[in-house]
Protein backbone atom coordinates (compact mmCIF):
# COMPACT_ATOMS: atom_id res chain seq x y z
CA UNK A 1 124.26 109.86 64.60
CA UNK A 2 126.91 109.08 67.41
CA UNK A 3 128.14 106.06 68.09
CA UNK A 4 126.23 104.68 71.03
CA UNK A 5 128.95 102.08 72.76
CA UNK A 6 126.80 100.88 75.67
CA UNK A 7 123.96 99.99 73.06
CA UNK A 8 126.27 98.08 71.24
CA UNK A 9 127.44 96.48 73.88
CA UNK A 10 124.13 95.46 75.06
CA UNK A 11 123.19 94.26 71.98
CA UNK A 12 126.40 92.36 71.17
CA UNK A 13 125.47 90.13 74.65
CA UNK A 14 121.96 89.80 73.05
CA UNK A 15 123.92 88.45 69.89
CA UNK A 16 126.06 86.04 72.14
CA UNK A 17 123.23 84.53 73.49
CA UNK A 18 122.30 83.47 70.16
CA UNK A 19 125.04 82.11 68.98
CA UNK A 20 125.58 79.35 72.13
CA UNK A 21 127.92 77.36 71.82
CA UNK A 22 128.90 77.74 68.65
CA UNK A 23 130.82 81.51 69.30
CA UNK A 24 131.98 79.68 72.46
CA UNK A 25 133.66 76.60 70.49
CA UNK A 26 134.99 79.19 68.16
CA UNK A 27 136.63 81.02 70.54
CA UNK A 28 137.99 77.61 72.18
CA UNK A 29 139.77 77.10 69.68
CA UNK A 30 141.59 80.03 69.13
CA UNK A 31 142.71 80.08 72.74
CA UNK A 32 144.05 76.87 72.28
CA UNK A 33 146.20 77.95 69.35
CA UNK A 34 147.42 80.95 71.37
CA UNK A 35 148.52 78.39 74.08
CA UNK A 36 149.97 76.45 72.20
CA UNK A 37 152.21 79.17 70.40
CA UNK A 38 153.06 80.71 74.00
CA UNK A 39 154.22 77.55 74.90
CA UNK A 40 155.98 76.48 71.94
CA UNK A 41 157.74 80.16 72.05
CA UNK A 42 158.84 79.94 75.66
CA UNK A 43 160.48 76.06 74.74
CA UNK A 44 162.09 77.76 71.85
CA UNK A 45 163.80 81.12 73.41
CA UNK A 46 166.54 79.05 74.84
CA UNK A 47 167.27 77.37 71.44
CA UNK A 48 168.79 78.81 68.12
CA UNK A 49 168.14 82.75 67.60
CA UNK A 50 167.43 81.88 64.15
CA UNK A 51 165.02 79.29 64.66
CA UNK A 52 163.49 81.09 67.15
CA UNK A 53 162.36 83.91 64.83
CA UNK A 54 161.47 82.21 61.84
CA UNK A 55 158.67 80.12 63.94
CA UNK A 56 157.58 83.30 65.62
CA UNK A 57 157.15 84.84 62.47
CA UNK A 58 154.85 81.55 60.75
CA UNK A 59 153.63 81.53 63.87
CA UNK A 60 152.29 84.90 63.72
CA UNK A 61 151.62 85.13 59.75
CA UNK A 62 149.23 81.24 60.96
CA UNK A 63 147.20 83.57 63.46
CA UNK A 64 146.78 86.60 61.72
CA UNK A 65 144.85 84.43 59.01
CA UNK A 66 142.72 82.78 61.58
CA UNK A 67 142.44 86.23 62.49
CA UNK A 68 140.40 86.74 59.12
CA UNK A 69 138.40 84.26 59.39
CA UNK A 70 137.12 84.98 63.16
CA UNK A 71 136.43 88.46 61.99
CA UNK A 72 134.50 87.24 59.15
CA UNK A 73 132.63 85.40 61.67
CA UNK A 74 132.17 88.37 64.01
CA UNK A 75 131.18 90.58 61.05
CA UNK A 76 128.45 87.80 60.05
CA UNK A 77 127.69 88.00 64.22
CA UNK A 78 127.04 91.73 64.47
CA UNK A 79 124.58 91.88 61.06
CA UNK A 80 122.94 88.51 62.67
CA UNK A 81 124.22 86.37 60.05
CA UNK A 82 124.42 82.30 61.15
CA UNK A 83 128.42 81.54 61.39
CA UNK A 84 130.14 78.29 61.16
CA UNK A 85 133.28 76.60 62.99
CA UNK A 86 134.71 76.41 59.48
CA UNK A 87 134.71 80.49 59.58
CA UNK A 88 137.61 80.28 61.47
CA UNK A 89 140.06 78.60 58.55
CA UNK A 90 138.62 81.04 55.93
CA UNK A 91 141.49 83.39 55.66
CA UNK A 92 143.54 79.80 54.32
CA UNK A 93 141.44 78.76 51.31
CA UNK A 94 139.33 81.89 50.76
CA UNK A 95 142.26 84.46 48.68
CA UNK A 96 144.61 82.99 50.36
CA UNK A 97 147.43 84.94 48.52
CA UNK A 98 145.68 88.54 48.57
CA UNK A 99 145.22 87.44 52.61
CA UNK A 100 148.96 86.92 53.08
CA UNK A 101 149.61 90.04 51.10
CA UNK A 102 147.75 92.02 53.83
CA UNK A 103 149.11 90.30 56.59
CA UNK A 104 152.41 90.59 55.66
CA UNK A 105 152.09 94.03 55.21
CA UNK A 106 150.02 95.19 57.73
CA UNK A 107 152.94 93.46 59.86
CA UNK A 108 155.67 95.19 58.65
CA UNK A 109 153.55 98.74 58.52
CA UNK A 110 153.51 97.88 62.23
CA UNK A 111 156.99 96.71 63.42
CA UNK A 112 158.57 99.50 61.86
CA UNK A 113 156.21 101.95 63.70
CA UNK A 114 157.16 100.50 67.00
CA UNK A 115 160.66 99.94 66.33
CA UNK A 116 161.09 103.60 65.32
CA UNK A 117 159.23 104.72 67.37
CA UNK A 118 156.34 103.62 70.21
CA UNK A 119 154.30 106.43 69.61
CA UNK A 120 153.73 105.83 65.34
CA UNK A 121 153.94 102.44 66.05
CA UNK A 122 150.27 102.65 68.56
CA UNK A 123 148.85 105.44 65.74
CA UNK A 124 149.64 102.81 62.68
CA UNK A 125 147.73 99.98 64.95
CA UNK A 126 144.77 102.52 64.82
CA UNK A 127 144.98 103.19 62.06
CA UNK A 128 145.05 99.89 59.77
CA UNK A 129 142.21 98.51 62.71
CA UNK A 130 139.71 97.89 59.73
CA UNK A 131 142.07 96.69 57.12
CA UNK A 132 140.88 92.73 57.85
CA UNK A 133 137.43 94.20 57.62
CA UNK A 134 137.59 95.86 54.85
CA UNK A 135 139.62 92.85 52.86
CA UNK A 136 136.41 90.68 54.19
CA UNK A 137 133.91 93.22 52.76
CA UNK A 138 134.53 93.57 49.46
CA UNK A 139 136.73 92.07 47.06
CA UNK A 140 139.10 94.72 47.29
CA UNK A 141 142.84 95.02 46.55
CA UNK A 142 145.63 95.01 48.98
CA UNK A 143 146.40 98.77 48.49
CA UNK A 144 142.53 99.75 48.55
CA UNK A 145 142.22 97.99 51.82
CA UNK A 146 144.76 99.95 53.20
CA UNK A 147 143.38 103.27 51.66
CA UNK A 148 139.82 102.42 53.08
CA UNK A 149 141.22 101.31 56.62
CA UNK A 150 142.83 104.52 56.87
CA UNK A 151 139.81 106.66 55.54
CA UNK A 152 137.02 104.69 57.71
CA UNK A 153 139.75 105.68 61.20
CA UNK A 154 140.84 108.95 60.32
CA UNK A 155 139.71 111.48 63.25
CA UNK A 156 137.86 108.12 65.01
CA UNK A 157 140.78 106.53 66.75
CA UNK A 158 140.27 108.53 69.67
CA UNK A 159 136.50 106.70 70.03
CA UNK A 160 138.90 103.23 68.99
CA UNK A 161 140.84 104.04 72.25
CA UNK A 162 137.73 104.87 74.27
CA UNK A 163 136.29 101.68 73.26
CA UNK A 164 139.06 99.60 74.31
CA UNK A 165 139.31 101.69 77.60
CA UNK A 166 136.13 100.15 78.33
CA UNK A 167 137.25 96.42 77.61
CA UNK A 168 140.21 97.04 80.29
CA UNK A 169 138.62 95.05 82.66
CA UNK A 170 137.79 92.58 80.76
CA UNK A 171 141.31 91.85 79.48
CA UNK A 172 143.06 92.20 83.31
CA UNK A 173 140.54 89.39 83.80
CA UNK A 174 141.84 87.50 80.84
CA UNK A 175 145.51 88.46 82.14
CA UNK A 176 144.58 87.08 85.83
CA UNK A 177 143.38 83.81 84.15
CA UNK A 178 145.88 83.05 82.28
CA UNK A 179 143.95 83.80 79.06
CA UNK A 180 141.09 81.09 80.17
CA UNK A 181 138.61 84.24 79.91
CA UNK A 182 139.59 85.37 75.90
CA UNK A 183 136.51 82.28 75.37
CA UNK A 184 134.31 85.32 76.58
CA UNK A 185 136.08 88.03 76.24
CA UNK A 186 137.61 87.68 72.53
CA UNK A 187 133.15 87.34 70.92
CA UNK A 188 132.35 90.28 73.25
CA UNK A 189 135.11 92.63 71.87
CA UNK A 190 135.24 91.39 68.30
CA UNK A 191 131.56 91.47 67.52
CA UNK A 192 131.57 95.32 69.08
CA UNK A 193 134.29 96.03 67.01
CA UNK A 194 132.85 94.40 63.43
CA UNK A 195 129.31 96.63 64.96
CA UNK A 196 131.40 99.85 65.28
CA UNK A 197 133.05 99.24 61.18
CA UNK A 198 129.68 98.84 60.22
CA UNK A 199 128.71 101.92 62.17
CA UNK A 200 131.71 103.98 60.23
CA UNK A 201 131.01 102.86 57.04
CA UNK A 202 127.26 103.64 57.42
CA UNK A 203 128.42 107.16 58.57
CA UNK A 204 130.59 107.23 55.79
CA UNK A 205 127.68 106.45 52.73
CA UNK A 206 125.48 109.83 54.70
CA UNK A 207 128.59 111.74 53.98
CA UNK A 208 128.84 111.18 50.54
C-alpha cells in the first residue's frame, strides 16, 4: 500500500481538533524553550568561546530530550491515544540514561556528517529520522535503535524529503513569524511524521 500523504494530513487536522488545547499548550511550551535558548545564545556569542559552547551543547542535549517526550506524545496523537502536558518531560525520568545515550550519539553521528561533509551530513539526518521513535517503541537498546532507524528509512528518504517539501510553507510562515507559528506548525508535522513510522513499520511486518 503507498503511503497516502494528503490522507494523513487530513487526518492529522482531524486529530488536532481533538486534542484542543492540550497539543496547543504543549507546543507553547516548547516554543518558549526555543526562545529562550535563541536568546540566551545570542547574549552569550559575545562572551567566552568556551562558555559559549558548553551551554549550546546542554542546551541542545535539554531539547533533544524534550524532543522524546513530544514525540512520544505525537506517537500517542497519531494512534489516538489521550496525551498529557507531562509527555513533554518524559525523555528526563523515563531511561533517562539509555535517552542521553541516543542523543548524544545521534548528535555526534550528525556533526561529523556535516562537518565532513554537507551532503552525508543531510543523508545521516534521514537516515537516523526514526531513531527517537524507535527508542519510544520498544524497549530497545541504543545500537538496535540505530539499526532499526536505519532499516525502517532505507530507500524511503526520498518520500522523507517529499514530505517535508510539502511542510515548506508552513515553516517560511514560522520563519516570517518569528517562530510564533511552530504552536501550529510543530503538532501538524510531528503527528504526520509519528503516522508515516507507523506506516513503515506496518509495511515492514507485510514484508516479513
Amino acid at each position: 500500500m503507498k503511503f497516502d500523504l494528503t490522507s494523513m494530513k487530513k487526518r492529522t487536522k482531524i486529530i488536532l481538533k481533538k486534542l484542543v488545547p492540550t497539543v496547543y499548550l504543549i507546543s507553547f511550551i516548547i516554543t518558549v524553550i526555543d526562545f529562550g535558548r535563541l536568546v540566551l545564545g545570542m547574549r552569550l556569542m559575545n562572551t567566552n568561546l568556551r562558555v559559549f559552547f558548553v551551554t549550546f551543547t546542554i542546551g541542545l542535549i535539554l531539547k533533544e530530550l524534550i524532543n522524546i517526550g513530544y514525540i512520544q506524545y505525537a506517537i500517542n496523537a497519531a494512534r489516538e491515544k489521550n496525551g498529557r502536558v507531562k509527555d513533554l518531560v518524559g525523555g528526563f525520568y523515563k531511561n533517562i540514561l539509555k535517552n542521553l545515550g541516543v542523543v548524544i550519539l545521534k548528535q555526534i553521528i550528525l556533526w561529523i556528517g556535516f562537518i565532513l561533509l554537507f551532503i552525508p551530513g543531510i543523508i545521516a539526518f534521514y537516515r537516523l529520522r526514526f531513531v527517537y521513535y524507535d527508542l519510544l517503541n520498544e524497549n530497545k537498546s541504543i545500537s538496535i535503535c540505530i539499526k532499526d532507524s536505519l532499516e525502517l528509512t532505507k530507500g524511503n528518504c526520498l518520500e522523507l524529503f517529499k514530505i517535508d517539501l510539502s511542510f515548506v510553507g508552513w515553516y517560511l510562515l514560522n520563519v516570517v513569524t518569528l517562530g510564533l507559528a511552530s504552536v501550529y506548525v510543530r503538532p501538524l508535522t510531528t503527528i504526520t511524521y509519528a503516522e508515516y513510522y507507523d506506516y513503515l513499520r506496518a509495511q515492514k511486518q507485510i514484508a516479513k
